[in-house]
PDB file of N, CA and C in Angstrom:
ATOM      1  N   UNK A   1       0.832  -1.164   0.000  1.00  0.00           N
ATOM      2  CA  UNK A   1       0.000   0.000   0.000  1.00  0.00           C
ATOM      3  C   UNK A   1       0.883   1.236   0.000  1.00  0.00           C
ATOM      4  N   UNK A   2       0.640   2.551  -1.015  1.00  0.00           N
ATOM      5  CA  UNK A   2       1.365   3.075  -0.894  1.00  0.00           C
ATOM      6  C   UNK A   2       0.503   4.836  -0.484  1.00  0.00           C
ATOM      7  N   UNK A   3       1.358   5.457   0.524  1.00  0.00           N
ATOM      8  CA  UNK A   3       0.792   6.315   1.001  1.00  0.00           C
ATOM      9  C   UNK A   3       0.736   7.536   0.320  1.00  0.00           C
ATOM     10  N   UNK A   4      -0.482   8.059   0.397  1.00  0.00           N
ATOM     11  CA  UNK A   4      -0.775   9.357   0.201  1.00  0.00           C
ATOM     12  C   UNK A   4      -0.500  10.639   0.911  1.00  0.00           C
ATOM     13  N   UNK A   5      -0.100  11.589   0.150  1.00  0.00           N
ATOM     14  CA  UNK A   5      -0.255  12.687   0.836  1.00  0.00           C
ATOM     15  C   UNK A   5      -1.754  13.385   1.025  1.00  0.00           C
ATOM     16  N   UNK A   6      -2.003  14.243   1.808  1.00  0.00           N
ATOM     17  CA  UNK A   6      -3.517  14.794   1.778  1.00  0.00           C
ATOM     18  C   UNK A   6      -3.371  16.036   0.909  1.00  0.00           C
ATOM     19  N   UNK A   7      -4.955  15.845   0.159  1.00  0.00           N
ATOM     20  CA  UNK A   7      -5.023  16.816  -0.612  1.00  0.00           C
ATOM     21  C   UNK A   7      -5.353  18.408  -0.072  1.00  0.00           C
ATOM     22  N   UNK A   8      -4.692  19.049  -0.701  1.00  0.00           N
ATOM     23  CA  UNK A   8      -4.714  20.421   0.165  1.00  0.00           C
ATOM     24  C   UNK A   8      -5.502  21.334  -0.848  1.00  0.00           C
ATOM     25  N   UNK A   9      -6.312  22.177  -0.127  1.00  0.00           N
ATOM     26  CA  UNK A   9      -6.865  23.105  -0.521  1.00  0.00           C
ATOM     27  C   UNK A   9      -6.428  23.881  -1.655  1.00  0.00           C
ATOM     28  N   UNK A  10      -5.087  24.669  -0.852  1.00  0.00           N
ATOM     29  CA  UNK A  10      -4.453  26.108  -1.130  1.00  0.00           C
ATOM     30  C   UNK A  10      -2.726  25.402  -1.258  1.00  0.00           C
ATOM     31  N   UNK A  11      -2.443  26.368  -2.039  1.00  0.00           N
ATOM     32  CA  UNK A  11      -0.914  25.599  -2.178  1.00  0.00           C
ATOM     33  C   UNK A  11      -0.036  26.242  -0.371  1.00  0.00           C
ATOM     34  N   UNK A  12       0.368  25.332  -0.510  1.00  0.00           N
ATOM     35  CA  UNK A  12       1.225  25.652   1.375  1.00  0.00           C
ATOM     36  C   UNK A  12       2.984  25.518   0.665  1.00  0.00           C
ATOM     37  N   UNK A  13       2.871  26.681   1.710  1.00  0.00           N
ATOM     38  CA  UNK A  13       4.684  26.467   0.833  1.00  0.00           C
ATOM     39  C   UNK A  13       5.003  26.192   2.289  1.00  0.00           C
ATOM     40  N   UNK A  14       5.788  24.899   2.027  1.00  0.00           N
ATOM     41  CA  UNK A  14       6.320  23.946   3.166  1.00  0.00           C
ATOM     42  C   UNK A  14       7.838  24.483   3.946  1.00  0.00           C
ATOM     43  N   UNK A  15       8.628  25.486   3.072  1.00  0.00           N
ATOM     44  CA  UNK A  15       9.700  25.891   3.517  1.00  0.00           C
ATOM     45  C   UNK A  15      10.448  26.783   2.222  1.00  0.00           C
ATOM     46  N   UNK A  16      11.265  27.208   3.355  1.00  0.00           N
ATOM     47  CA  UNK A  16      12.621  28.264   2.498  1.00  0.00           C
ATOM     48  C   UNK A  16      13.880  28.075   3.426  1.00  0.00           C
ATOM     49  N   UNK A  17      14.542  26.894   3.318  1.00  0.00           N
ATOM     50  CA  UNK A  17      15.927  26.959   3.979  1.00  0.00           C
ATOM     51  C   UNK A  17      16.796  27.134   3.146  1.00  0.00           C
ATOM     52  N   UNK A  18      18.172  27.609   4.146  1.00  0.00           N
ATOM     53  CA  UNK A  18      19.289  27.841   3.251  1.00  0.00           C
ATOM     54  C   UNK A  18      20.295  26.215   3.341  1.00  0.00           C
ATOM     55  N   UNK A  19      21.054  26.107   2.495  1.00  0.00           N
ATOM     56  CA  UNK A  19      21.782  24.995   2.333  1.00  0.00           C
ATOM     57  C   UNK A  19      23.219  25.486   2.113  1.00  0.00           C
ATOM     58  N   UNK A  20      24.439  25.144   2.761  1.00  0.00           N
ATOM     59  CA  UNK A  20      25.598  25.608   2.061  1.00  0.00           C
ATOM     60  C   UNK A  20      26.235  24.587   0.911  1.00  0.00           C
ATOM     61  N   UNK A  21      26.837  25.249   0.387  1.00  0.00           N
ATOM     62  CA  UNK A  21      27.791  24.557  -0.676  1.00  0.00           C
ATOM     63  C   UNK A  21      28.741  24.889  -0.721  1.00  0.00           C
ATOM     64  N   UNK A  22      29.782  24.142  -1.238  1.00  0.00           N
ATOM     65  CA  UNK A  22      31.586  24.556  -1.048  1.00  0.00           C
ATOM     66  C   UNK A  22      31.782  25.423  -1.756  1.00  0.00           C
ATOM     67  N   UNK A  23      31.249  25.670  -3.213  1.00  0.00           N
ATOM     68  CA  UNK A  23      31.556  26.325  -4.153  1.00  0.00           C
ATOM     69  C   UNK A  23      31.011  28.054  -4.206  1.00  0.00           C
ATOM     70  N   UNK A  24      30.117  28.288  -2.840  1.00  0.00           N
ATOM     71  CA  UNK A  24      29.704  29.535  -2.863  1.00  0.00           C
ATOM     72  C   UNK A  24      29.675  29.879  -1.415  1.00  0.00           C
ATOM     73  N   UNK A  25      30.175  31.528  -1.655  1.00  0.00           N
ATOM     74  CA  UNK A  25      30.548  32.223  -0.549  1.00  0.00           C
ATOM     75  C   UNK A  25      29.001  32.317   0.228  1.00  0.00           C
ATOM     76  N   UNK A  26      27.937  32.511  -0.251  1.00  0.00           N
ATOM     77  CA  UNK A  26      26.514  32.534   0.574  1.00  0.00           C
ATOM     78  C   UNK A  26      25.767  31.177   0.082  1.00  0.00           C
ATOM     79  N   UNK A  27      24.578  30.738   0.973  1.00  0.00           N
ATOM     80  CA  UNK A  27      24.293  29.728   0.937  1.00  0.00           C
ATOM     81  C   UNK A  27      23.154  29.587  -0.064  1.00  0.00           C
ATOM     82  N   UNK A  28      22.241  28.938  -0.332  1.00  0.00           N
ATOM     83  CA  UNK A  28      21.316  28.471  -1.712  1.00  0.00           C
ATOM     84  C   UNK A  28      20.129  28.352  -0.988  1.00  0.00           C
ATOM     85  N   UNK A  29      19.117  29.052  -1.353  1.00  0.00           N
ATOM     86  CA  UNK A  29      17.628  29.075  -0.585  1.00  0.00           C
ATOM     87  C   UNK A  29      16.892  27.552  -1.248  1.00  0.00           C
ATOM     88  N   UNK A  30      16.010  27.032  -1.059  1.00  0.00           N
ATOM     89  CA  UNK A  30      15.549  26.059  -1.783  1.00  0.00           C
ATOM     90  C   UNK A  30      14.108  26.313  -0.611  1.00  0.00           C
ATOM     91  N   UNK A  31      13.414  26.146  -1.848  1.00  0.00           N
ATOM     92  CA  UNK A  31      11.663  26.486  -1.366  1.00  0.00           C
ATOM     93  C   UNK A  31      10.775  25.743  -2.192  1.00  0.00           C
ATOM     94  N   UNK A  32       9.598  24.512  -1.430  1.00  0.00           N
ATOM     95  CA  UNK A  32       9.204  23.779  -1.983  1.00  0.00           C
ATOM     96  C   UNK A  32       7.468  24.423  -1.834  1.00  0.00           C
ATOM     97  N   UNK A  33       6.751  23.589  -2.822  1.00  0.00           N
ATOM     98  CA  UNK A  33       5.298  24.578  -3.173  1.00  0.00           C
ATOM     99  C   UNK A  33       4.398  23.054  -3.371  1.00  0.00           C
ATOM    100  N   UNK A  34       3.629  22.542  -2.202  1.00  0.00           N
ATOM    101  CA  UNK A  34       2.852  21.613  -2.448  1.00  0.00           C
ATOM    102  C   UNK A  34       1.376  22.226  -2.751  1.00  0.00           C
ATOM    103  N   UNK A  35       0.772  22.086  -3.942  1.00  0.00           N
ATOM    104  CA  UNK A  35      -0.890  22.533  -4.410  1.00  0.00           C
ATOM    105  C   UNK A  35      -1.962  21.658  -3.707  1.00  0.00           C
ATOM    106  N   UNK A  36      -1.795  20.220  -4.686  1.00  0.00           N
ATOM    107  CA  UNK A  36      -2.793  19.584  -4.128  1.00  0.00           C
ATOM    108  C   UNK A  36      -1.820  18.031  -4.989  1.00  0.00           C
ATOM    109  N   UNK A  37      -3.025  17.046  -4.839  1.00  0.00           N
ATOM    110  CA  UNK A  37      -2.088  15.670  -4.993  1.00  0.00           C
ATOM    111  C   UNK A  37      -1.394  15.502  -6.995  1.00  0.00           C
ATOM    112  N   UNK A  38      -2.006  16.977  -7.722  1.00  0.00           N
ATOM    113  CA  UNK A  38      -1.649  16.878  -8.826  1.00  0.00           C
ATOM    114  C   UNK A  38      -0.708  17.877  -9.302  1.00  0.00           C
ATOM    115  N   UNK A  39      -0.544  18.952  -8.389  1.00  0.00           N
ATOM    116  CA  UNK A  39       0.371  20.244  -8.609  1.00  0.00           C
ATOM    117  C   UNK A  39       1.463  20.207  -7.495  1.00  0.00           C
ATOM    118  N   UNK A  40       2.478  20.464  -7.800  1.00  0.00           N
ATOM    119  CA  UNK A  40       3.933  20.630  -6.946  1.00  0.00           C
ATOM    120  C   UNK A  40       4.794  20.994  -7.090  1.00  0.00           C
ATOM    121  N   UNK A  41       5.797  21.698  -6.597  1.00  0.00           N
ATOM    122  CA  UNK A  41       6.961  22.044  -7.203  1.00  0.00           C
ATOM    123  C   UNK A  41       8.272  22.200  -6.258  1.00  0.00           C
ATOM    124  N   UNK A  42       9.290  22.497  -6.773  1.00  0.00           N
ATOM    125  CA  UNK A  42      10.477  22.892  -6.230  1.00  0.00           C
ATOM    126  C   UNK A  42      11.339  23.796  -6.470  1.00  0.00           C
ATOM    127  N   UNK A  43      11.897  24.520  -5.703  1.00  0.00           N
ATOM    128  CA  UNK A  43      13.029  25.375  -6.644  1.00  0.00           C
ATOM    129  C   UNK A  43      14.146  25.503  -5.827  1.00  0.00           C
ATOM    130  N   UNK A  44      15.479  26.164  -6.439  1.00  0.00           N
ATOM    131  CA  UNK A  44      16.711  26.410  -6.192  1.00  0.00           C
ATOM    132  C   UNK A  44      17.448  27.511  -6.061  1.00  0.00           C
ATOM    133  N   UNK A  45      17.731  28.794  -5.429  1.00  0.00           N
ATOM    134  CA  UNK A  45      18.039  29.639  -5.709  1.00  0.00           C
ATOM    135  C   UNK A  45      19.570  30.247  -5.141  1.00  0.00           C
ATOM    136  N   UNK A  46      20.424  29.908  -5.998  1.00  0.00           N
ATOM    137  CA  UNK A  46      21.857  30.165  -5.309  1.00  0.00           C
ATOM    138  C   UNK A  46      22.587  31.569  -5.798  1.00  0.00           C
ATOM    139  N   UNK A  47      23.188  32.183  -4.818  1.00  0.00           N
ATOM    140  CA  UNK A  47      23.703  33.370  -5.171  1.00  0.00           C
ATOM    141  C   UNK A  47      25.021  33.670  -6.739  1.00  0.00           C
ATOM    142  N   UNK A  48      24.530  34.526  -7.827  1.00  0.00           N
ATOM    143  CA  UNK A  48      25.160  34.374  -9.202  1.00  0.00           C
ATOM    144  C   UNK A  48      24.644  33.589  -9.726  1.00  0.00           C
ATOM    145  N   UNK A  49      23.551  32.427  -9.840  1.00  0.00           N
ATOM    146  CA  UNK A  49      22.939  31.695 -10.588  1.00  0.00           C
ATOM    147  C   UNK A  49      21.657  31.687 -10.655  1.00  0.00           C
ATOM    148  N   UNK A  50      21.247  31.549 -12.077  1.00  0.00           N
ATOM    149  CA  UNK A  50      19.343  31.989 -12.354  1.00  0.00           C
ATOM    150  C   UNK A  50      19.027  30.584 -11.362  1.00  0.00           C
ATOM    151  N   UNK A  51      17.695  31.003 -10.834  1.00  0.00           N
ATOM    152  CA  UNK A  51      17.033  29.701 -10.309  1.00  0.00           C
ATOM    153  C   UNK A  51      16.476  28.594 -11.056  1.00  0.00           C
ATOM    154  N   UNK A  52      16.914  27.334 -10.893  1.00  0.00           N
ATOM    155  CA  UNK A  52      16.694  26.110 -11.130  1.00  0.00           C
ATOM    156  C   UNK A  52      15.199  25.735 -10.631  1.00  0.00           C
ATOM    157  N   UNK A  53      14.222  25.610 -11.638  1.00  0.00           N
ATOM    158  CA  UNK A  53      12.673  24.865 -10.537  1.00  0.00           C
ATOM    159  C   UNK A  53      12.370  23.385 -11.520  1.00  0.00           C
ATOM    160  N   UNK A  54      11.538  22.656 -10.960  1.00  0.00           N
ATOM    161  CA  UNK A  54      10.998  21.850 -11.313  1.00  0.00           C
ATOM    162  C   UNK A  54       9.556  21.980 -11.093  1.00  0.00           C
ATOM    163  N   UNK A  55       8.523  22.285 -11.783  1.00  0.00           N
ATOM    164  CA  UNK A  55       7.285  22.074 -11.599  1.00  0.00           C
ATOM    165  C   UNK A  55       6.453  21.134 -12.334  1.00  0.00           C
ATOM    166  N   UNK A  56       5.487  20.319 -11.389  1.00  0.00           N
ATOM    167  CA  UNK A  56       4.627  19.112 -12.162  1.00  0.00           C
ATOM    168  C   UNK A  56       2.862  19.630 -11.709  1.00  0.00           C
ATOM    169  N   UNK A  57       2.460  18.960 -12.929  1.00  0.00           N
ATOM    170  CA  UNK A  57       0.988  19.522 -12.934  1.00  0.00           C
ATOM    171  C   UNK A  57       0.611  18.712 -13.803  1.00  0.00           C
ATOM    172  N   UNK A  58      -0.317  17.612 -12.868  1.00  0.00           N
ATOM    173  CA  UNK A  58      -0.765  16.420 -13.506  1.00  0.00           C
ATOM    174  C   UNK A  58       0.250  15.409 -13.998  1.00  0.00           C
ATOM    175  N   UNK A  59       0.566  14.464 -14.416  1.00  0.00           N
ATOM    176  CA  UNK A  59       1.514  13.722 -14.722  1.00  0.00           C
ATOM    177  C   UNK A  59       2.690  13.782 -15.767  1.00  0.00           C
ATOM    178  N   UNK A  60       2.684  15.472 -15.875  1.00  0.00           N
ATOM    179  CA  UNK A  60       3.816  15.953 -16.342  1.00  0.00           C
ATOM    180  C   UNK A  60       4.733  16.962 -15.943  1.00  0.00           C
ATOM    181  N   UNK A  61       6.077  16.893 -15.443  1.00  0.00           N
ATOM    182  CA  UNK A  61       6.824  17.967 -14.695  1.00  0.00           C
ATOM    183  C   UNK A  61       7.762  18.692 -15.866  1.00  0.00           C
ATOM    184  N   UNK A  62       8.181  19.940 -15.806  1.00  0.00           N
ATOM    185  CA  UNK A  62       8.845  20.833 -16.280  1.00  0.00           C
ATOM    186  C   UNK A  62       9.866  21.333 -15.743  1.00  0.00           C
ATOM    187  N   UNK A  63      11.005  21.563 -16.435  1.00  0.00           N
ATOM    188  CA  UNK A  63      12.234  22.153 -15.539  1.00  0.00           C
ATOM    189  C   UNK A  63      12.524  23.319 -16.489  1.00  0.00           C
ATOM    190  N   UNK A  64      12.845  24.302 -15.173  1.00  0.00           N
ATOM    191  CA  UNK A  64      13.046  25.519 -15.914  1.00  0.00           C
ATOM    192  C   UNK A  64      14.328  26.000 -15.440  1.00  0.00           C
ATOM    193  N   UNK A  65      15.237  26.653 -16.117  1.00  0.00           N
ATOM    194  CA  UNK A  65      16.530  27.449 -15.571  1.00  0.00           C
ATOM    195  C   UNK A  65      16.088  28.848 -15.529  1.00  0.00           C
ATOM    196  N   UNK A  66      16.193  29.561 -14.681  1.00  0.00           N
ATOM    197  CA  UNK A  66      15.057  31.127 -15.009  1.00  0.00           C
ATOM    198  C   UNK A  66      13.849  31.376 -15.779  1.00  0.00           C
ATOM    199  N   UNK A  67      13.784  31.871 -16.570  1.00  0.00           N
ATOM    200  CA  UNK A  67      12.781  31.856 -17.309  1.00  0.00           C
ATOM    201  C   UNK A  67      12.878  31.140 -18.964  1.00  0.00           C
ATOM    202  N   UNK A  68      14.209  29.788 -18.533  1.00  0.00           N
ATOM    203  CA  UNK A  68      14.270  29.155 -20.011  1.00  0.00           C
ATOM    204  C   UNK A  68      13.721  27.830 -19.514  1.00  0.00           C
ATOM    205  N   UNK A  69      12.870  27.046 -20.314  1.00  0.00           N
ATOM    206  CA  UNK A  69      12.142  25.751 -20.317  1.00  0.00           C
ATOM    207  C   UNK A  69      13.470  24.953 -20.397  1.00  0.00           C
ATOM    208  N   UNK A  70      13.762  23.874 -19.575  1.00  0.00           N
ATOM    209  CA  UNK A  70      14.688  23.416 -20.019  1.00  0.00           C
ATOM    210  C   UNK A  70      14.365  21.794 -21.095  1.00  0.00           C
ATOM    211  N   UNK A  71      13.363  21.103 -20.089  1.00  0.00           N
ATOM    212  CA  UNK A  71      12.446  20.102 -20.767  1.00  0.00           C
ATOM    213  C   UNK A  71      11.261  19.597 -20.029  1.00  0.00           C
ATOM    214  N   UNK A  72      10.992  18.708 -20.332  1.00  0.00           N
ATOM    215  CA  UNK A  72       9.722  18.023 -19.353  1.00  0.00           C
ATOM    216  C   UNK A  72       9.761  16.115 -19.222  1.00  0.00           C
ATOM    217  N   UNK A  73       9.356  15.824 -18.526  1.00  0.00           N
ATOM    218  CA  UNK A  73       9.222  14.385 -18.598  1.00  0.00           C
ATOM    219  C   UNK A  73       8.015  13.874 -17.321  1.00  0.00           C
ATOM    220  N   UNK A  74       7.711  12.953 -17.549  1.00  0.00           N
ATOM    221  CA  UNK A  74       6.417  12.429 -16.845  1.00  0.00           C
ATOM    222  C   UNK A  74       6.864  12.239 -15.237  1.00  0.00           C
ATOM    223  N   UNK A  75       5.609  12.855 -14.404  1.00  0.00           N
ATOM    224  CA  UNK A  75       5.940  13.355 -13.066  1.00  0.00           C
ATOM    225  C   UNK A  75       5.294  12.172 -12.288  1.00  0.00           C
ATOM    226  N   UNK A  76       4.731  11.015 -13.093  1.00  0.00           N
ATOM    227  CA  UNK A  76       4.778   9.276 -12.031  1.00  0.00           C
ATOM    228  C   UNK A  76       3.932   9.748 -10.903  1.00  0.00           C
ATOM    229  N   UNK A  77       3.142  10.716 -10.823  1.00  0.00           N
ATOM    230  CA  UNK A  77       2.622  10.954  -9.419  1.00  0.00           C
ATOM    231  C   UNK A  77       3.121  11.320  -8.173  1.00  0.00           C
ATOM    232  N   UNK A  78       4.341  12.290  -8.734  1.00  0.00           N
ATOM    233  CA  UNK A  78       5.199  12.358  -7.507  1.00  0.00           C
ATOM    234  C   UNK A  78       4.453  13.485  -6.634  1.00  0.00           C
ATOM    235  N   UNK A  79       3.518  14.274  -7.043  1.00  0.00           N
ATOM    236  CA  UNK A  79       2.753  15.573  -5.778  1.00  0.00           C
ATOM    237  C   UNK A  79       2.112  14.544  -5.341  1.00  0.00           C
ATOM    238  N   UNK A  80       1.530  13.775  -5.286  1.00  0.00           N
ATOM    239  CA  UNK A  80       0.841  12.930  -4.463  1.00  0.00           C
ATOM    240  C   UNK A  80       1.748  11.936  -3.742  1.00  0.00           C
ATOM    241  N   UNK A  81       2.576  11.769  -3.569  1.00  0.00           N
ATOM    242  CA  UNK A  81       3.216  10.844  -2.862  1.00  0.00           C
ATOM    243  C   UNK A  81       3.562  11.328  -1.131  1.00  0.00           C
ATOM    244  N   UNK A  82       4.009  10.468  -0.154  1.00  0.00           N
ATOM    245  CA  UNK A  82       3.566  11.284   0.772  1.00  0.00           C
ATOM    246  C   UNK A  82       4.929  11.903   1.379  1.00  0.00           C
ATOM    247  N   UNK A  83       5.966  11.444   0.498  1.00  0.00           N
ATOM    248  CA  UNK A  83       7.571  12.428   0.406  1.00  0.00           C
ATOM    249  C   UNK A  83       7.597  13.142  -0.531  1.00  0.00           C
ATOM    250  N   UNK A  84       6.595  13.657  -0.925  1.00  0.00           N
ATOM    251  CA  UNK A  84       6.988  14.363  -2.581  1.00  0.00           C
ATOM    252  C   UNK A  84       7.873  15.343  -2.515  1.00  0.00           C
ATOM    253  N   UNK A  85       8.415  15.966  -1.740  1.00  0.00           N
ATOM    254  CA  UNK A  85       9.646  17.023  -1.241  1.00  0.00           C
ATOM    255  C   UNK A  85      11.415  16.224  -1.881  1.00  0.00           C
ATOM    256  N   UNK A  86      11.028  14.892  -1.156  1.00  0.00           N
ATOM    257  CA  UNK A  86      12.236  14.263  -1.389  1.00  0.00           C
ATOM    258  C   UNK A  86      12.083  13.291  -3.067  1.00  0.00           C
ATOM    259  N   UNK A  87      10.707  13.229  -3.265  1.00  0.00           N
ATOM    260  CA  UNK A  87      10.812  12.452  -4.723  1.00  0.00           C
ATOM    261  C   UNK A  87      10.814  13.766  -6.117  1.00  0.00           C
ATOM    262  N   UNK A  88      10.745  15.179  -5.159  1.00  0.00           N
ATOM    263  CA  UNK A  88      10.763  16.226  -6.271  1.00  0.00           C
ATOM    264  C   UNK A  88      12.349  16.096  -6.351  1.00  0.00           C
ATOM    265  N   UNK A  89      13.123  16.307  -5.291  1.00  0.00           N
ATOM    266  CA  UNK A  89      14.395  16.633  -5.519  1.00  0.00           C
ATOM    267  C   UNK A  89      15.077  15.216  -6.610  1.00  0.00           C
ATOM    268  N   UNK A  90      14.747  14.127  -6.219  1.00  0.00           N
ATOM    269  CA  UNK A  90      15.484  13.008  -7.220  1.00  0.00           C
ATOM    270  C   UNK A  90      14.849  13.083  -8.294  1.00  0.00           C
ATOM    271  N   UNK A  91      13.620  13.721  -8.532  1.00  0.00           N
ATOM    272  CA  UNK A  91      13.049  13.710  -9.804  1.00  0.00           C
ATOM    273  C   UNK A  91      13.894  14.961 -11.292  1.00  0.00           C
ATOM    274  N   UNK A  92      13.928  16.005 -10.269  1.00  0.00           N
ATOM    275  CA  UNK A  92      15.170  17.265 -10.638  1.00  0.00           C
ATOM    276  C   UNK A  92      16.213  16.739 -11.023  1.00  0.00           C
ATOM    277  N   UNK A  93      17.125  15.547 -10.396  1.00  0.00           N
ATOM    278  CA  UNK A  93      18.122  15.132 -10.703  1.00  0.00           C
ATOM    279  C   UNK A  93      18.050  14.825 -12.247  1.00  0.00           C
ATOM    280  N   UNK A  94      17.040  13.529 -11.922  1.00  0.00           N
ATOM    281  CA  UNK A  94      16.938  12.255 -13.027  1.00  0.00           C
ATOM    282  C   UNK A  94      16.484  13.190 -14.354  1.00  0.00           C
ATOM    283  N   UNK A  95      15.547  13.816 -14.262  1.00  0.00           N
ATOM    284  CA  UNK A  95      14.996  14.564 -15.385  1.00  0.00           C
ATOM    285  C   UNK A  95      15.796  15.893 -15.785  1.00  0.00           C
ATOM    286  N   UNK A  96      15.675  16.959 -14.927  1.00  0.00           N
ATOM    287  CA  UNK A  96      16.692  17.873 -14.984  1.00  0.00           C
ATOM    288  C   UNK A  96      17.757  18.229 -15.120  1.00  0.00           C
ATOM    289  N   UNK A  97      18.424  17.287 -14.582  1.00  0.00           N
ATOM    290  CA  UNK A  97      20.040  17.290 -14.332  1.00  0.00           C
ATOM    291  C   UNK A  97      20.353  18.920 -13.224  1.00  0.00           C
ATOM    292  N   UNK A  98      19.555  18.945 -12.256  1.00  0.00           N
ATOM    293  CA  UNK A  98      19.283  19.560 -11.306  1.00  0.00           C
ATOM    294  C   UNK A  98      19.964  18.656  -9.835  1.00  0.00           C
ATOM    295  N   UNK A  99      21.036  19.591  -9.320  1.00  0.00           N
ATOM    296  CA  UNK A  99      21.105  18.984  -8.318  1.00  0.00           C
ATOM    297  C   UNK A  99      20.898  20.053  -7.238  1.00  0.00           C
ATOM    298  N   UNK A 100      19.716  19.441  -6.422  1.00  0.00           N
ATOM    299  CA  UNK A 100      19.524  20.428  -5.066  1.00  0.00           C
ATOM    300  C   UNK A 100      19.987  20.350  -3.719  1.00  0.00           C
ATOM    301  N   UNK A 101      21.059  21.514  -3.305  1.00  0.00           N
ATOM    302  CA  UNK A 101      21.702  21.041  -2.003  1.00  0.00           C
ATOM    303  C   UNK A 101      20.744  20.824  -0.954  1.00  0.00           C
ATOM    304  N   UNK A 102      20.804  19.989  -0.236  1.00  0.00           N
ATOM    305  CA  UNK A 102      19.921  19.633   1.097  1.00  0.00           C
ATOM    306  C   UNK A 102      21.063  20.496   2.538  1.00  0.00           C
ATOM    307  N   UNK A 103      19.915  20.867   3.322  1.00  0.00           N
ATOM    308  CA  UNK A 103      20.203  21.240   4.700  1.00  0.00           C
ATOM    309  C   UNK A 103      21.372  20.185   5.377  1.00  0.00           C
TER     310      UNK A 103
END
């Protein structure tokens, strides 16, 4: 059986932490955006670099580098899952070639 997340009303933005990385003097905000079990997203925002997001809506996610599309590939139901925080970030990887520093 595999668990659900609950469907939410209103999109809840679950967080904005900073993460460090070796390669930069300030640290990288990363802020995740749960809608409901079909909309979700993630993003990346490190100091000197456009932000990295991944957004899915319905069973297709999109990665964007600022305001350039980078591609899309099928989002498997990951806003509904009940880690979708942690299946957005491996999803960024696999599809994106997005890597998001964690806390």
């Amino acid at each position: 059986m595999q668990l659900r997340a609950p469907l939410l009303a209103c999109s809840l933005v679950l967080a904005a932490w900073s993460a460090p990385s070796a390669d930069r003097d300030a640290p990288c905000n990363l802020a995740a955006s749960i809608g409901t079990e079909v909309t979700c997203g993630l993003s990346q925002e490190c100091p000197g670099e456009p932000v990295q997001s991944i957004s899915c809506d319905g069973d297709t996610c999109t990665c964007w580098t600022g305001q350039e599309f980078e591609r899309e590939c099928a989002g498997d139901g990951v806003c509904g899952e009940f880690e979708a925080v942690q299946q957005l970030e491996q999803l960024a990887e696999a599809c994106c070639g997005f890597v998001f520093y964690d806390a």
